[in-house]
C-alpha atoms as a PDB file:
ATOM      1  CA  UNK A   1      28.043  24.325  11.756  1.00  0.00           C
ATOM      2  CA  UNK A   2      31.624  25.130  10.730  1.00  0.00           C
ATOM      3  CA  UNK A   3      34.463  23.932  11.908  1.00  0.00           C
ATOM      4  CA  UNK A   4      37.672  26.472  11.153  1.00  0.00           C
ATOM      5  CA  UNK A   5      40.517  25.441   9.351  1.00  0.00           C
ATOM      6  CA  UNK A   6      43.261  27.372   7.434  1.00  0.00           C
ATOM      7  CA  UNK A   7      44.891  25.318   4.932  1.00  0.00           C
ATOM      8  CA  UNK A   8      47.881  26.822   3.004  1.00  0.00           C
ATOM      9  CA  UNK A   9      45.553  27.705   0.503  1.00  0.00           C
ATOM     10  CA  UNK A  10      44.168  30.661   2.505  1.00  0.00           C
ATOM     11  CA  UNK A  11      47.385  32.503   3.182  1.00  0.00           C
ATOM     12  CA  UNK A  12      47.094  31.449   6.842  1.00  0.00           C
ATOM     13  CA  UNK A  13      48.246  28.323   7.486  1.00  0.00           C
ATOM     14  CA  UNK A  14      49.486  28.836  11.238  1.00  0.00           C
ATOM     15  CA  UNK A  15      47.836  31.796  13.522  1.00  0.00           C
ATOM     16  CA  UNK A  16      49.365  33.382  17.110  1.00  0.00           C
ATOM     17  CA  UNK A  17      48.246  32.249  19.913  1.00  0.00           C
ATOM     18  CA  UNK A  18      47.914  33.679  23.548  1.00  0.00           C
ATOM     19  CA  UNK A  19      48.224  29.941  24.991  1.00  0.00           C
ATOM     20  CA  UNK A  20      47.930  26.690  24.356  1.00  0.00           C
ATOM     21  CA  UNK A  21      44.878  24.214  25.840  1.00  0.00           C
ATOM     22  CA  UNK A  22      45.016  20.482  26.428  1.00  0.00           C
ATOM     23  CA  UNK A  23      42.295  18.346  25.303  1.00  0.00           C
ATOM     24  CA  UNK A  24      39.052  17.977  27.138  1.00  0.00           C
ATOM     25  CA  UNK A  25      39.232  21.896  27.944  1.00  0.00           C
ATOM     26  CA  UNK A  26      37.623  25.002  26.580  1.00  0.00           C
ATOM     27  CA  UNK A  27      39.592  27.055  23.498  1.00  0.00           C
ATOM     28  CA  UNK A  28      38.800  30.473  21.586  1.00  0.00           C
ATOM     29  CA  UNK A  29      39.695  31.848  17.771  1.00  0.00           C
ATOM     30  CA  UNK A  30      38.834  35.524  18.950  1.00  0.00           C
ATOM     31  CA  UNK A  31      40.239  37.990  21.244  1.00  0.00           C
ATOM     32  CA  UNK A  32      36.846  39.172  22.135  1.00  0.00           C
ATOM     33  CA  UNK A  33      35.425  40.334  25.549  1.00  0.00           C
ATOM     34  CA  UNK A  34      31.613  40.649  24.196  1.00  0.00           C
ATOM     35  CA  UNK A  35      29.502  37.289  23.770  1.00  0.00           C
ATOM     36  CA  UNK A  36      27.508  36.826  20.688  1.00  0.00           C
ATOM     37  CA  UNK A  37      25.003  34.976  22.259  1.00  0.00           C
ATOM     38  CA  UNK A  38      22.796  36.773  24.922  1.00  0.00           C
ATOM     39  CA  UNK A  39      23.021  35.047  29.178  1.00  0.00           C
ATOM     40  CA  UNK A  40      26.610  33.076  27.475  1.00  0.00           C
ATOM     41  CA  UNK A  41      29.660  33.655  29.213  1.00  0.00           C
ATOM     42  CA  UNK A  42      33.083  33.493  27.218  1.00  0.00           C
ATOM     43  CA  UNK A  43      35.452  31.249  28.343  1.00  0.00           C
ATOM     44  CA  UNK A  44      38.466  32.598  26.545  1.00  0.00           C
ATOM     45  CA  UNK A  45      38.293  36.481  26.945  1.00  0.00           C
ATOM     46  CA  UNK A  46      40.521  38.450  25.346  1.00  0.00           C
ATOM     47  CA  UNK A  47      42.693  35.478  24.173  1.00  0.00           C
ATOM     48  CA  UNK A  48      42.875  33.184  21.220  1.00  0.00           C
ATOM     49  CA  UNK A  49      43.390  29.549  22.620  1.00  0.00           C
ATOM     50  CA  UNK A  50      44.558  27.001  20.884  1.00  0.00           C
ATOM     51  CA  UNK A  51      44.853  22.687  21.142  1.00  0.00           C
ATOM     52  CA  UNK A  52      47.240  20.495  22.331  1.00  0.00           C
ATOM     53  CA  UNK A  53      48.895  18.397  19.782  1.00  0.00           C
ATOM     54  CA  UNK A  54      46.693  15.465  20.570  1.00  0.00           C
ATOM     55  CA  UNK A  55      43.092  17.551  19.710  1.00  0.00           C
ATOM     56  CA  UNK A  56      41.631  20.220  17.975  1.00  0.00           C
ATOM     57  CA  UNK A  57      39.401  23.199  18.972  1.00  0.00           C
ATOM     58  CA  UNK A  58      35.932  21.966  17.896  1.00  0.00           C
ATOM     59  CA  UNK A  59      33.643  24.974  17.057  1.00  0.00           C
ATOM     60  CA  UNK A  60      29.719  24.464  16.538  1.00  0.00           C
ATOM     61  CA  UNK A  61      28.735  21.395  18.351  1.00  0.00           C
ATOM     62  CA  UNK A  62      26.948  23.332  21.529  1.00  0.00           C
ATOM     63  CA  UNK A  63      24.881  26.247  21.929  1.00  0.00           C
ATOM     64  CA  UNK A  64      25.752  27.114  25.419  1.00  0.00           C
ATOM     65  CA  UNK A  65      28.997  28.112  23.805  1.00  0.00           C
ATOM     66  CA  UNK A  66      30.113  31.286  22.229  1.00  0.00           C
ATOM     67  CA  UNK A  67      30.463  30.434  17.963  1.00  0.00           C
ATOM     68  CA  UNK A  68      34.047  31.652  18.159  1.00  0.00           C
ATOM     69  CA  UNK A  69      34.805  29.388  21.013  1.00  0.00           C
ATOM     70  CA  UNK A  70      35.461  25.313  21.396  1.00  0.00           C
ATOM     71  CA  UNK A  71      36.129  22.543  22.984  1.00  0.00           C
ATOM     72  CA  UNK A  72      40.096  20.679  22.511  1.00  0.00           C
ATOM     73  CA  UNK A  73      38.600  17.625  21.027  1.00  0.00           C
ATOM     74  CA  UNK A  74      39.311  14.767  18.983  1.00  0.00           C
ATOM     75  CA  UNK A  75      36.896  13.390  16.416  1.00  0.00           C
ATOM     76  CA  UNK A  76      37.216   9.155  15.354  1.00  0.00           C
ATOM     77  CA  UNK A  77      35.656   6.526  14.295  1.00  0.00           C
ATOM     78  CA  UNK A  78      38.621   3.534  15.618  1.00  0.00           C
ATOM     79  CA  UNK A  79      41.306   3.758  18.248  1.00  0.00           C
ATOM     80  CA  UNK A  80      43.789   4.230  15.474  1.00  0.00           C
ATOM     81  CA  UNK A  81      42.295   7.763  15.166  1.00  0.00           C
ATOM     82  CA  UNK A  82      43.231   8.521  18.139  1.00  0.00           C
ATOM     83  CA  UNK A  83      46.330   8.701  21.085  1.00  0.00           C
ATOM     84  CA  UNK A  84      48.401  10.098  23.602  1.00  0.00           C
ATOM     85  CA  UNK A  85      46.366  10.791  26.699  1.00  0.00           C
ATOM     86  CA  UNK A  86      42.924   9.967  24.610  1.00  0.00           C
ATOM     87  CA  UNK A  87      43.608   6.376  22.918  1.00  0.00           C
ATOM     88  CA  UNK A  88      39.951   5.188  23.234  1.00  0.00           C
ATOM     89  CA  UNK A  89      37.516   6.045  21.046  1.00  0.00           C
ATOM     90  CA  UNK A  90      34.237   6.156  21.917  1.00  0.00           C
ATOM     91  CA  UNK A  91      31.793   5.598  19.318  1.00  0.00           C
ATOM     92  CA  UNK A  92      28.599   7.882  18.170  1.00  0.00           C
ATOM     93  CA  UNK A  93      28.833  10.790  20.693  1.00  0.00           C
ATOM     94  CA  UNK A  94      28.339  13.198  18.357  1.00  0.00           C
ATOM     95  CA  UNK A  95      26.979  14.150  14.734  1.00  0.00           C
ATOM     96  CA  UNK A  96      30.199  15.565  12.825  1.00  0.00           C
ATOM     97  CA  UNK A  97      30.150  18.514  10.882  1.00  0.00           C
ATOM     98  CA  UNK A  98      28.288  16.464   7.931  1.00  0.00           C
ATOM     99  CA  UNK A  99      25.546  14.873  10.147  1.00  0.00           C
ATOM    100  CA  UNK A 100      27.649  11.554  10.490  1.00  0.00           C
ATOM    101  CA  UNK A 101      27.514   9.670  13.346  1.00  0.00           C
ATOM    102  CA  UNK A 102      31.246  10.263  15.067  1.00  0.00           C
ATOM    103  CA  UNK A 103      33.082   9.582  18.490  1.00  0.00           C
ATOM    104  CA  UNK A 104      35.067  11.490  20.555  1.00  0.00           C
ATOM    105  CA  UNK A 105      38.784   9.987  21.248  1.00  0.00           C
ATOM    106  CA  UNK A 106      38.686   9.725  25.335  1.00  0.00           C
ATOM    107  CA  UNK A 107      40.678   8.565  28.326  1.00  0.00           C
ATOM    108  CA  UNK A 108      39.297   5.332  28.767  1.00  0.00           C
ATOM    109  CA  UNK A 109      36.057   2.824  28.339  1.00  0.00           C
ATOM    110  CA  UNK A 110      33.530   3.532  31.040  1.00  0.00           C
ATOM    111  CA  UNK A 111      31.412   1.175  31.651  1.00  0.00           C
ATOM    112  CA  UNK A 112      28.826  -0.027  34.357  1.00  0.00           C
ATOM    113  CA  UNK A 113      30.007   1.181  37.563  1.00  0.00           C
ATOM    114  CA  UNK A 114      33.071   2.994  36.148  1.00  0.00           C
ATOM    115  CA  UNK A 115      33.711   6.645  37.470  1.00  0.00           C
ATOM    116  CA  UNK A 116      32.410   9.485  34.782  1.00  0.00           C
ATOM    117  CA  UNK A 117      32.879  13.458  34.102  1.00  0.00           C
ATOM    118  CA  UNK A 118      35.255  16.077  35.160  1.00  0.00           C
ATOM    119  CA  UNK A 119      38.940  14.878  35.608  1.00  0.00           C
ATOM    120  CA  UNK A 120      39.996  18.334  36.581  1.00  0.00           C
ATOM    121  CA  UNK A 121      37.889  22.067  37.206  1.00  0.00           C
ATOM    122  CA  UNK A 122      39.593  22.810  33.874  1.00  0.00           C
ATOM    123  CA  UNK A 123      38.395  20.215  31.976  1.00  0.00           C
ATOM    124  CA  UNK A 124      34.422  19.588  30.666  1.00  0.00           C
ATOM    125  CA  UNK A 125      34.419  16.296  30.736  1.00  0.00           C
ATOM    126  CA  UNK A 126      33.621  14.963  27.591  1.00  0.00           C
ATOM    127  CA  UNK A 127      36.690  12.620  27.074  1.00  0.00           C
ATOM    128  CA  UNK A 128      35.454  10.983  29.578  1.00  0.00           C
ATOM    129  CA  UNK A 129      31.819  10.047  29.020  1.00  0.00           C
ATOM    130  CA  UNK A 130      29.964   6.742  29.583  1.00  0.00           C
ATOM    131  CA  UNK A 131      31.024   4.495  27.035  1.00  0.00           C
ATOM    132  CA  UNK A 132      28.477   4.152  24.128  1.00  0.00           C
ATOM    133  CA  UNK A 133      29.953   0.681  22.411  1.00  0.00           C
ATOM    134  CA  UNK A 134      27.670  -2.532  21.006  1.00  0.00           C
ATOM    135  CA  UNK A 135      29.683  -4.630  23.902  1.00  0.00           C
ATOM    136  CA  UNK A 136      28.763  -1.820  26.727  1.00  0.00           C
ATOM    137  CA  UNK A 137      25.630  -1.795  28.672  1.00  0.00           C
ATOM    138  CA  UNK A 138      23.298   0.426  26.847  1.00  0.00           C
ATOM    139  CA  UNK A 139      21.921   3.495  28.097  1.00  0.00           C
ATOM    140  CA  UNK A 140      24.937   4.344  30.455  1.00  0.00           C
ATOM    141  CA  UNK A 141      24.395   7.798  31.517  1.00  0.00           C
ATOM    142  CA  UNK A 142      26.758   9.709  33.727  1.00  0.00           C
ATOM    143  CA  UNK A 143      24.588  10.259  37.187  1.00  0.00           C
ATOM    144  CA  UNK A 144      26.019  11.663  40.335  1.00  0.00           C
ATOM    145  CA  UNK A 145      25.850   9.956  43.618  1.00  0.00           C
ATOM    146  CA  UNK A 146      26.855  10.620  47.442  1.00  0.00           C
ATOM    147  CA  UNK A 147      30.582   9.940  47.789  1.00  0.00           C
ATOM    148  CA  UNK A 148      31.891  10.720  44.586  1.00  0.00           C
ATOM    149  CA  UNK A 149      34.297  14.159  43.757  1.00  0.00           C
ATOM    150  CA  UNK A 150      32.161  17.199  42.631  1.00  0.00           C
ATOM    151  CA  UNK A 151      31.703  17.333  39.379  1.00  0.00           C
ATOM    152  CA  UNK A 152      31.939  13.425  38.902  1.00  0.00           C
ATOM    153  CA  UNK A 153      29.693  10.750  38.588  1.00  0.00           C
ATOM    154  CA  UNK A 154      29.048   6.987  38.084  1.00  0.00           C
ATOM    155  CA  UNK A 155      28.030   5.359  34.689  1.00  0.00           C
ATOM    156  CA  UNK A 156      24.947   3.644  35.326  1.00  0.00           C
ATOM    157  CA  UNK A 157      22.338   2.293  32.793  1.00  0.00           C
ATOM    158  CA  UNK A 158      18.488   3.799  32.372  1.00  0.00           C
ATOM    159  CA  UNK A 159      15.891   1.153  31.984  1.00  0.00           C
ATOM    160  CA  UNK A 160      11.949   0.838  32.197  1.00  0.00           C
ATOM    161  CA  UNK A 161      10.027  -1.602  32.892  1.00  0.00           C
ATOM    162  CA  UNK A 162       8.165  -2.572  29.817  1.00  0.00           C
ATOM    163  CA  UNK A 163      11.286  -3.534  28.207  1.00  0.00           C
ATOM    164  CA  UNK A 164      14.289  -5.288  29.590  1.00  0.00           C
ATOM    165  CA  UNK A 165      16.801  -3.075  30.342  1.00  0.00           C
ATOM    166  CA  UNK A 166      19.080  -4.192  32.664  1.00  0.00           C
ATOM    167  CA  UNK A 167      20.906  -7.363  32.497  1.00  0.00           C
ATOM    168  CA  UNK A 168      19.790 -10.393  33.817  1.00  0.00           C
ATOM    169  CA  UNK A 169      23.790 -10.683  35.236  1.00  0.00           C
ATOM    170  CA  UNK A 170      25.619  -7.027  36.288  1.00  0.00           C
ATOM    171  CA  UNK A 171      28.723  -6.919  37.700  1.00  0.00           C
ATOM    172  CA  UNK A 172      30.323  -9.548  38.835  1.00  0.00           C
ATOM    173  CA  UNK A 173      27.668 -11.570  37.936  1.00  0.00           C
ATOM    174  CA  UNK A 174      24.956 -10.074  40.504  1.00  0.00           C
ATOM    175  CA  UNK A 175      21.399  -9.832  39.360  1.00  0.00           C
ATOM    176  CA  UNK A 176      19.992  -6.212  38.734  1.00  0.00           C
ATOM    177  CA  UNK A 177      16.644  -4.875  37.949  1.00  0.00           C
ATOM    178  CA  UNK A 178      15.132  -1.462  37.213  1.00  0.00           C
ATOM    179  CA  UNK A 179      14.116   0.387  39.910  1.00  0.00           C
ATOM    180  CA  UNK A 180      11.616   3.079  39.003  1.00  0.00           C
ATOM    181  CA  UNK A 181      12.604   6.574  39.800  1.00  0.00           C
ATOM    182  CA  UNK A 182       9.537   8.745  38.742  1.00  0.00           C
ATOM    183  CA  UNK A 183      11.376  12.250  40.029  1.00  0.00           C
ATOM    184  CA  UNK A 184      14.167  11.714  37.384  1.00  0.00           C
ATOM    185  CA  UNK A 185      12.323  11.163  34.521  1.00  0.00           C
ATOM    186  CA  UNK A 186       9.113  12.886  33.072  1.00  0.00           C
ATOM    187  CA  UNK A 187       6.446  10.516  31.391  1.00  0.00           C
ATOM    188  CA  UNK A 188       7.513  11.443  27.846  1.00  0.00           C
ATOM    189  CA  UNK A 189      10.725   9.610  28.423  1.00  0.00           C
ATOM    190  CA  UNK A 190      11.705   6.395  27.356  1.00  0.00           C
ATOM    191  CA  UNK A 191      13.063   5.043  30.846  1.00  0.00           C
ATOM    192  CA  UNK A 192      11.432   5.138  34.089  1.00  0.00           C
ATOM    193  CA  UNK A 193      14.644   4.083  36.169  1.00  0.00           C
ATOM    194  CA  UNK A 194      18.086   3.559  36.914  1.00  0.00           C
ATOM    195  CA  UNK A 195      19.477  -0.361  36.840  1.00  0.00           C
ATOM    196  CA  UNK A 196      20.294  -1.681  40.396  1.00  0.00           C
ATOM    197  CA  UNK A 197      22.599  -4.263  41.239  1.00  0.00           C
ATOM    198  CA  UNK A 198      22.262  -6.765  43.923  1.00  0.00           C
ATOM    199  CA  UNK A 199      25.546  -6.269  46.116  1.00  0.00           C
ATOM    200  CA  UNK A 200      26.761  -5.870  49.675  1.00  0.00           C
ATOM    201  CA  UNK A 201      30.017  -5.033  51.776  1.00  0.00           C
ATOM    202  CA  UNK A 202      29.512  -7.446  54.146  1.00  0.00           C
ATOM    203  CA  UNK A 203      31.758  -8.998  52.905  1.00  0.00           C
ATOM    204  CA  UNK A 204      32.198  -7.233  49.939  1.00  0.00           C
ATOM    205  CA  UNK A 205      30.766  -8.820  46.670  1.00  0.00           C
ATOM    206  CA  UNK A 206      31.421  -6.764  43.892  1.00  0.00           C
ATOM    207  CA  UNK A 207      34.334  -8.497  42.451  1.00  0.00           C
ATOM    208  CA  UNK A 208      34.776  -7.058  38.876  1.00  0.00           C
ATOM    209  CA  UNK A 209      38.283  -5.469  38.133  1.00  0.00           C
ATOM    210  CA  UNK A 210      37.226  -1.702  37.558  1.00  0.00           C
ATOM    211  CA  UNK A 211      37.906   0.355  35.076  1.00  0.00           C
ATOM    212  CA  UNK A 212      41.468   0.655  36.087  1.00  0.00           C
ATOM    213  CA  UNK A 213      42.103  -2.573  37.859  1.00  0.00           C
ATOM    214  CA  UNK A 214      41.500  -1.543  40.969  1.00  0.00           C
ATOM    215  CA  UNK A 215      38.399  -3.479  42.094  1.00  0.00           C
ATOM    216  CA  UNK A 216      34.738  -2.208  43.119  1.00  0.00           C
ATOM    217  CA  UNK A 217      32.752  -2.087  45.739  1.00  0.00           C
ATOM    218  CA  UNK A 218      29.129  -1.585  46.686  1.00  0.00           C
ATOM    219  CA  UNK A 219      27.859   1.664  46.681  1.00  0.00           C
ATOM    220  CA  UNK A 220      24.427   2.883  48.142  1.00  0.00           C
ATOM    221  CA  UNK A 221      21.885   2.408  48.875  1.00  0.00           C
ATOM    222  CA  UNK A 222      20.994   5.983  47.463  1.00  0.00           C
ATOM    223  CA  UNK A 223      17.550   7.370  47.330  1.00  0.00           C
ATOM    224  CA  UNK A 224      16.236   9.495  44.630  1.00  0.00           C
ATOM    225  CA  UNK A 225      12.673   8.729  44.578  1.00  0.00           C
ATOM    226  CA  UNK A 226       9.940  10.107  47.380  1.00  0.00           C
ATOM    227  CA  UNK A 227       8.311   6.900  47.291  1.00  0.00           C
ATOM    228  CA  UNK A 228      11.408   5.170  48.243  1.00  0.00           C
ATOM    229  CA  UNK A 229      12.808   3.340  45.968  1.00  0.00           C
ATOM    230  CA  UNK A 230      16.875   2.904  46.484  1.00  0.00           C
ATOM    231  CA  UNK A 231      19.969   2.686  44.265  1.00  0.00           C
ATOM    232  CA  UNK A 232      22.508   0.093  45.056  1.00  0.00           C
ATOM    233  CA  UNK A 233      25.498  -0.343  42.388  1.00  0.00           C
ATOM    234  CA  UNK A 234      28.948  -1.700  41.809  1.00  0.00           C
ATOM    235  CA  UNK A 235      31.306   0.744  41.714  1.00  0.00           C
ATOM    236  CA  UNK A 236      35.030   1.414  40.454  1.00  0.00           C
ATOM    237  CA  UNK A 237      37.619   2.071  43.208  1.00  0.00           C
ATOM    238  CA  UNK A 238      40.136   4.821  42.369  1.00  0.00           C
ATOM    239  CA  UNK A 239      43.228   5.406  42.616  1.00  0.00           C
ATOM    240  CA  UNK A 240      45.523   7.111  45.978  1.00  0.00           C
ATOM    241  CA  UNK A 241      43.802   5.071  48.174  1.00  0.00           C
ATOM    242  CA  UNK A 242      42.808   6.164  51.663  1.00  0.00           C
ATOM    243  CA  UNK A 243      44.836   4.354  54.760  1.00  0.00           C
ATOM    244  CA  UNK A 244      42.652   1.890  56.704  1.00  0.00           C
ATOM    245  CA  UNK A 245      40.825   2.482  60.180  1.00  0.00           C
ATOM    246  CA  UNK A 246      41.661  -0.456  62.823  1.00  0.00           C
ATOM    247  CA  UNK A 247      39.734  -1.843  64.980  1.00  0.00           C
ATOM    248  CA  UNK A 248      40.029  -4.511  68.162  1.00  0.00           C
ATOM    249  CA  UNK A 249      38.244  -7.495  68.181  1.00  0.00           C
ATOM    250  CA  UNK A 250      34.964  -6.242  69.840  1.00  0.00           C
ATOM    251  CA  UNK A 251      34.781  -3.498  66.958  1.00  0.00           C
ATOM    252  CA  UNK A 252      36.212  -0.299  69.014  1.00  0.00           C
ATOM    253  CA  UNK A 253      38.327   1.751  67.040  1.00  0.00           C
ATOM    254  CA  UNK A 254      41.786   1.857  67.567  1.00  0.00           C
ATOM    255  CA  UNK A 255      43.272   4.204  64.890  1.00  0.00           C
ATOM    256  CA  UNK A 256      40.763   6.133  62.498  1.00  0.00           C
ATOM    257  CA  UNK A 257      41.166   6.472  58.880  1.00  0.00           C
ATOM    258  CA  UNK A 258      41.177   9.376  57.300  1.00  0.00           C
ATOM    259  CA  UNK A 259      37.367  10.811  56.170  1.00  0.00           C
ATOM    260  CA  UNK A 260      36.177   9.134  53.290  1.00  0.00           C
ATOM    261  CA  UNK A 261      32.628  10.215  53.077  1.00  0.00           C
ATOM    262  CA  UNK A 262      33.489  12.882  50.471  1.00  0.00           C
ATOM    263  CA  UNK A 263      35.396  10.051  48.215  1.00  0.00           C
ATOM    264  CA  UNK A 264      34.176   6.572  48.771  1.00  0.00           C
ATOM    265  CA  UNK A 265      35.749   5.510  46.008  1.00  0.00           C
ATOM    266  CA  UNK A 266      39.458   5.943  47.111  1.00  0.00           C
ATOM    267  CA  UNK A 267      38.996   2.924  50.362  1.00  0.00           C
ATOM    268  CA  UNK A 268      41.001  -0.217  49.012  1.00  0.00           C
ATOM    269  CA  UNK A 269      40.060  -3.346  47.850  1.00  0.00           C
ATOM    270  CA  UNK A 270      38.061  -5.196  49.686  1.00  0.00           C
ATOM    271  CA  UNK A 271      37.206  -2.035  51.906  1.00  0.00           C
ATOM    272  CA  UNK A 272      33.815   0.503  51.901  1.00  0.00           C
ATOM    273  CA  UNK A 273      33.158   3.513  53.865  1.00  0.00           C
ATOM    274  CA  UNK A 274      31.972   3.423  57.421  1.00  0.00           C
ATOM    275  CA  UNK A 275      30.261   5.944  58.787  1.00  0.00           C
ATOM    276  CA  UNK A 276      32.044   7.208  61.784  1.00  0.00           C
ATOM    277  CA  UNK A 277      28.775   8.804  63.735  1.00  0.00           C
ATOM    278  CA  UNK A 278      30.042  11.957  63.149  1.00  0.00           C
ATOM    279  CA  UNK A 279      29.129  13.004  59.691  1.00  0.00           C
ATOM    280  CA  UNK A 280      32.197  11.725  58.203  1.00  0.00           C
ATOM    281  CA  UNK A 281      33.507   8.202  57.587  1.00  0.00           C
ATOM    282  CA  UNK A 282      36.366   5.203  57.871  1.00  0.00           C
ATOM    283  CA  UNK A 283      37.767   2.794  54.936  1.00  0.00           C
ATOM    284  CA  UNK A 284      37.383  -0.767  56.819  1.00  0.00           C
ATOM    285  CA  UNK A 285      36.523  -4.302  55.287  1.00  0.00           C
ATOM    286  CA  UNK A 286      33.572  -5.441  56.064  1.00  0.00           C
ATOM    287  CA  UNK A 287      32.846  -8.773  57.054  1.00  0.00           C
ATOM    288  CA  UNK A 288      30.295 -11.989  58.084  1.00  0.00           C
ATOM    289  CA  UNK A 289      30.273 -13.955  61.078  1.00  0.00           C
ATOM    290  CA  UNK A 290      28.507 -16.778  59.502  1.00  0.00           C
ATOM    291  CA  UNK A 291      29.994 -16.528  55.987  1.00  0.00           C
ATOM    292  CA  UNK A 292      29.328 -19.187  53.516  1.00  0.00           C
ATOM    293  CA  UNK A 293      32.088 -21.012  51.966  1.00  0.00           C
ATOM    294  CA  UNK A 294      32.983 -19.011  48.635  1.00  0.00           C
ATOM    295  CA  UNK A 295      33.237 -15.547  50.929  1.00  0.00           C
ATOM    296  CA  UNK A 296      36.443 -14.768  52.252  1.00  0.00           C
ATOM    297  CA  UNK A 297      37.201 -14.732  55.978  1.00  0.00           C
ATOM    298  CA  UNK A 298      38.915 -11.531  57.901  1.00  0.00           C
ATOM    299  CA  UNK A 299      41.635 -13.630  58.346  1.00  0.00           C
ATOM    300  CA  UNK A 300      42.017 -14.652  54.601  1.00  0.00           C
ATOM    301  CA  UNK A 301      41.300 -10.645  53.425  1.00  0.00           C
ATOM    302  CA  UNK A 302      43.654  -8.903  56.083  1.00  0.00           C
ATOM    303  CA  UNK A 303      46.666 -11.450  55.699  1.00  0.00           C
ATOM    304  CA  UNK A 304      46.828 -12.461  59.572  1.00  0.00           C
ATOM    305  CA  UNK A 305      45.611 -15.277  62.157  1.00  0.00           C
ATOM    306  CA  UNK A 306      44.285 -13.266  64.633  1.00  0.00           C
ATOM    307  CA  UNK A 307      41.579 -11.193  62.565  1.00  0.00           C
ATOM    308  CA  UNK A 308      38.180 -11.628  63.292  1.00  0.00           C
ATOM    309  CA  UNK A 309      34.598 -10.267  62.497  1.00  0.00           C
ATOM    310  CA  UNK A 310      33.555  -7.623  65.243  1.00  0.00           C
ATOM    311  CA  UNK A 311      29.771  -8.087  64.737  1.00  0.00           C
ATOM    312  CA  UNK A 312      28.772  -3.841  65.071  1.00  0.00           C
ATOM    313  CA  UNK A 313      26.247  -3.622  62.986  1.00  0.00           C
ATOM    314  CA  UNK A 314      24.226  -6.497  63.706  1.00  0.00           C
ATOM    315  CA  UNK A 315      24.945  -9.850  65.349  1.00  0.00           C
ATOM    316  CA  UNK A 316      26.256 -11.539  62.409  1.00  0.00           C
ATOM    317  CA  UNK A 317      27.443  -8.656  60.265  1.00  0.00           C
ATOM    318  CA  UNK A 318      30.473  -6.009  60.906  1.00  0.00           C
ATOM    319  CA  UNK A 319      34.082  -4.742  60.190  1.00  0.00           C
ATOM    320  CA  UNK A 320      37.243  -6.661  60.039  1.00  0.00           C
ATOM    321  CA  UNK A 321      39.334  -6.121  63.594  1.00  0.00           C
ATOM    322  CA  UNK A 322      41.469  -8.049  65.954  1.00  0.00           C
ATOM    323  CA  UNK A 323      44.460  -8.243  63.523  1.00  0.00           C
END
């Protein structure tokens, strides 16, 4: 495993380049059109690709991937290896080209709940990975879920059951336990499950500040197991947030948001996503009619007097309306 550098030594300190790359995104040292590796597709043909100022094209680390071509990377071991659009470094992704232990400078710190993988088609998604620090929750992995982009996921932590995995306290403070999921994982692995936290919408109780400061909410429940077990999570919200639907104060609708089943993660703080009976969905902030006294009110959550809790989905449970 070789990583390619020309020093001044060689006679070739700088090389032409077809174009330029930024990090997180496939580059090429060879104008070739022919893979060296049989059922591998290039993803540079015909060019030589090169890195942004902030990475370099990393060569060797992944054998789905042509030798002469890369990945616009980073390698660190601190933050002050890294910057620009990649200022966190996220420890012990990788082996380095001497079979050290080495990280991968990245976007941000993704944690529990925190959204993972592809920022754009373009990019691989490596800068932003679960976050593998002593103070993260270990085991994230990078899992995709109903409601999240294509090609994204949520970090959320493997466990078993023979030894404890998941946190007595997840976020905000909610209990979790590991909820087997046989279908994922064979029985030569070392987990059994995926870590599930304790929340609802109703009102919403996932009160952590997100990755980005932007709250969370309660995602699922999701089912990946035929013998039933669910998935429920907090979650990060995202940013460009969808407008809120409205609704009177027996719970009809009076103007729809727009569909947020494809992107749950976009309805605001303290919103979730309502299915509409249609196949798509509506941001709106679900709510108690019997709350107890640390959960908010509609009134207190939608800034007005006149809200109340339209009880639709059962008689003590529904959506914020009225205001």
């Amino acid at each position: 495993m070789r990583r390619h550098r020309f020093g001044p030594e060689s006679g070739a300190a700088k090389i032409c380049l077809d174009r330029v790359a930024q990090y997180d995104e496939p580059c090429g040292l060879a104008r070739s059109f022919d893979s060296r590796l049989p059922d591998v597709e290039l993803d540079t043909p015909g060019e030589i690709v090169g890195c942004d100022p902030w990475s370099a094209c990393l060569t060797g680390f992944f054998t789905d991937q042509n030798p002469d071509e890369g990945v616009c990377l980073a390698l660190c071991h601190t933050d002050s290896d890294c910057g620009g659009p990649t200022p966190y470094c996220n420890p012990d992704v990788f082996a380095d080209y001497d079979g050290q232990p080495v990280g991968i400078c990245s976007t941000g710190k993704y944690g529990q709940g925190a959204l993972c993988g592809k920022g754009t088609p373009t990019k691989l998604g490596l800068t932003s990975r679960c976050d593998t620090a002593p103070d993260a929750h270990p085991n994230l992995r990078c899992i995709h879920t109903p409601g999240v982009p294509e090609g994204k996921g949520t970090c959320i932590p493997r466990c078993n059951t023979t030894t404890e995995l998941c946190r007595p306290a997840g976020p905000s403070g909610l209990p979790q336990t590991c909820v087997p999921f046989p279908e994922i994982y064979g029985p030569e692995s070392d987990f059994v499950g995926l870590c599930s936290v304790t929340c609802d919408n109703l009102p919403d109780s996932c009160e952590g500040p997100g990755t980005h400061g932007l709250g969370q909410f309660c995602a699922g429940p999701f089912s990946y197991s035929e013998v039933g077990n669910s998935l429920t999570f907090c979650a990060d919200r995202s940013a460009s947030p969808w407008n809120l639907a409205t609704y009177d104060s027996s719970g009809q609708v009076i103007r729809q948001s727009l569909d947020c089943s494809e992107d749950e993660t976009r309805c605001p703080e303290p919103s979730f996503c309502v299915d509409d009976g249609a196949g798509g969905g509506m941001c709106a902030i679900g709510c108690s009619t019997t709350p107890e006294a640390t959960e908010p009110t509609c009134a207190e959550m939608m800034g007005s007097a006149t809200a109340v809790c339209a009880p639709i989905f059962s008689a003590t449970t529904g959506v914020c309306g009225g205001a």
